[in-house]
Protein backbone atom coordinates (compact mmCIF):
# COMPACT_ATOMS: atom_id res chain seq x y z
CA UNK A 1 116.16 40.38 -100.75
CA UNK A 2 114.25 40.90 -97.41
CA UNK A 3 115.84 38.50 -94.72
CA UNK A 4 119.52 36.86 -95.30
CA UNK A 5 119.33 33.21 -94.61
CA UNK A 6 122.95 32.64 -93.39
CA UNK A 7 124.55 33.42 -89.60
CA UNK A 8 128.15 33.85 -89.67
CA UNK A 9 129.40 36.93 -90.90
CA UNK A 10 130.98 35.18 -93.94
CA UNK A 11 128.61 33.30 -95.03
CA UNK A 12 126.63 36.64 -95.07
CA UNK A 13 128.68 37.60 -97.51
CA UNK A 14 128.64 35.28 -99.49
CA UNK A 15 124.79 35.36 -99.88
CA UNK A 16 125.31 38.92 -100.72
CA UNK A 17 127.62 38.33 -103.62
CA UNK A 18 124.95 35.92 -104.61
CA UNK A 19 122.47 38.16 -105.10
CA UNK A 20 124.35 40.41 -106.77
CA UNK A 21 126.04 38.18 -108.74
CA UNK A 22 122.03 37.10 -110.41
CA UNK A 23 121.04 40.61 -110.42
CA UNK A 24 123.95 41.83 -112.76
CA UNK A 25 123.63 38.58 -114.98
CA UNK A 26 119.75 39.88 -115.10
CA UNK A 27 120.84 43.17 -115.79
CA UNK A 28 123.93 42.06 -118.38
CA UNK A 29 120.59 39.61 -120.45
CA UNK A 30 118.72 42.63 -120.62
CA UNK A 31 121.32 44.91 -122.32
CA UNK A 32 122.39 42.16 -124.46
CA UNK A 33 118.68 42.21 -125.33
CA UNK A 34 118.10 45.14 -125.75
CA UNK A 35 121.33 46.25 -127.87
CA UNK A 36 120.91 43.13 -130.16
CA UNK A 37 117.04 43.47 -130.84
CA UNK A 38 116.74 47.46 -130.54
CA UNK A 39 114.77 47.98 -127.32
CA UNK A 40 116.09 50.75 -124.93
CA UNK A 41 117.73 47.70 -122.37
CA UNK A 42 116.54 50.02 -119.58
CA UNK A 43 113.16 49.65 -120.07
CA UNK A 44 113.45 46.14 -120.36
CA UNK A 45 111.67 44.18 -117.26
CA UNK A 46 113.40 43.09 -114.70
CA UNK A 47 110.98 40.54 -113.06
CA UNK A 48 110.67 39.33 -116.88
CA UNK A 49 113.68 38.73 -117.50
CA UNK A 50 113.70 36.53 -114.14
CA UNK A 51 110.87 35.03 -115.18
CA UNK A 52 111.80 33.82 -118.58
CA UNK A 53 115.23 32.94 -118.07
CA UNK A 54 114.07 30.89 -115.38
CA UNK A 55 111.51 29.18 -117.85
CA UNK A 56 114.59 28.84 -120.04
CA UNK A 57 117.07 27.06 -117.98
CA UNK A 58 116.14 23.56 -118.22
CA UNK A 59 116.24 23.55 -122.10
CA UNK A 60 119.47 25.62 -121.66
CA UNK A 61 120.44 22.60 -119.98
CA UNK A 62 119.49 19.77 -121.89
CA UNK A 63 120.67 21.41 -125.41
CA UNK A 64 123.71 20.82 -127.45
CA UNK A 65 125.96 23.44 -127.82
CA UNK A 66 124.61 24.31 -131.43
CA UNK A 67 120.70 24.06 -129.68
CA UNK A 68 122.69 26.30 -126.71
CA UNK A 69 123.01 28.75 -129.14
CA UNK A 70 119.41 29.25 -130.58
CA UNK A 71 117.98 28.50 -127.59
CA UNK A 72 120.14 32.00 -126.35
CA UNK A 73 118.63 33.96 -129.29
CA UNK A 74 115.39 32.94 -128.68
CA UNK A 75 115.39 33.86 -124.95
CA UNK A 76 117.05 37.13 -125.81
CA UNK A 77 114.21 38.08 -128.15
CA UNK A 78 112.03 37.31 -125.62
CA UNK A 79 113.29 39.43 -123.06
CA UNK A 80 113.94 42.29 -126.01
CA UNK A 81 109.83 42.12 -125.89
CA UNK A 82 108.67 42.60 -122.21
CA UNK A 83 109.16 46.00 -122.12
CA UNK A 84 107.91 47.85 -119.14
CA UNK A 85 105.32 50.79 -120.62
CA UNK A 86 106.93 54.83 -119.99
CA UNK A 87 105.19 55.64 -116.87
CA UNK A 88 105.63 59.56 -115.98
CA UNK A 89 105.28 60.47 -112.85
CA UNK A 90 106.37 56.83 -110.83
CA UNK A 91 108.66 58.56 -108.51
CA UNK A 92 108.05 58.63 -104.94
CA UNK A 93 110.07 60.20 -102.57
CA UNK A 94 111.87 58.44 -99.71
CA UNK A 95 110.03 59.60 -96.80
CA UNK A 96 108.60 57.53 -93.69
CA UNK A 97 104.76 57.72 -93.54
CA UNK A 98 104.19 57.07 -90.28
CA UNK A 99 105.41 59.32 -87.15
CA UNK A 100 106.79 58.58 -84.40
CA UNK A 101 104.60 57.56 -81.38
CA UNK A 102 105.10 59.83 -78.05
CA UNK A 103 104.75 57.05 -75.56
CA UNK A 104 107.44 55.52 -73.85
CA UNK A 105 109.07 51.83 -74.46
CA UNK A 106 107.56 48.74 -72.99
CA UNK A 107 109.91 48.00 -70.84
CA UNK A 108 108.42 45.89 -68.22
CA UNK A 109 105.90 43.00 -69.06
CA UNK A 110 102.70 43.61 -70.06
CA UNK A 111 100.85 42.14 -66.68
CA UNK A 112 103.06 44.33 -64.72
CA UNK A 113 101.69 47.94 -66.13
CA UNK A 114 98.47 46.55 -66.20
CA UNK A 115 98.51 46.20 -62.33
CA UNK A 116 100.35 49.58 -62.48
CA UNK A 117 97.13 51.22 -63.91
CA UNK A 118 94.27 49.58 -61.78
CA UNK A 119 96.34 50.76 -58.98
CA UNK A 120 96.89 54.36 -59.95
């Protein structure tokens, strides 16, 4: 989630609730996945899971309720086998790279400090 679509502080929130609403019904596929089919659900993929249930929805949709249900198990295996490899060592710390410039803020427009200088 990089930029929120919506303006009013409500509607904010909403979009919020969204998100998090699809993340934990990612996160709920994956443990479901992984519990049912024996793969440690947090290794499971993330972006997979996205990916495939996304693939999945339209015959999701257009199944009967006994298709529903195989169409579920087969999704659910699928996920179970897009595991993400161990990778040791992945952990970066939370630091800002670049520093913080000396100069003082623009705070005039550009033409302005340009006269400024061939003044000076």
């Amino acid at each position: 989630m990089d930029v929120l679509r919506c303006k009013t502080p409500s509607m904010v929130r909403k979009e919020i609730y969204v998100y998090l609403l699809a993340y934990n019904l990612l996160r709920s596929l994956m443990w479901v996945a992984g519990t049912t089919y024996g793969s440690p659900p947090l290794r499971l993929s993330l972006q997979g899971t996205r990916h495939h249930l996304g693939n999945f929805i339209p015959e999701l949709l257009a199944a009967t309720s006994t298709q529903r249900e195989r169409i579920y198990r087969t999704l659910l295996k699928v996920i179970a086998h897009k595991s993400v490899p161990l990778r040791p060592g992945r952990s970066e710390p939370r630091v800002r790279k670049r520093r913080p410039k000396s100069y003082p803020l623009m705070k005039q427009p550009r033409s302005v400090l340009r006269n400024q200088l061939q003044t000076a």
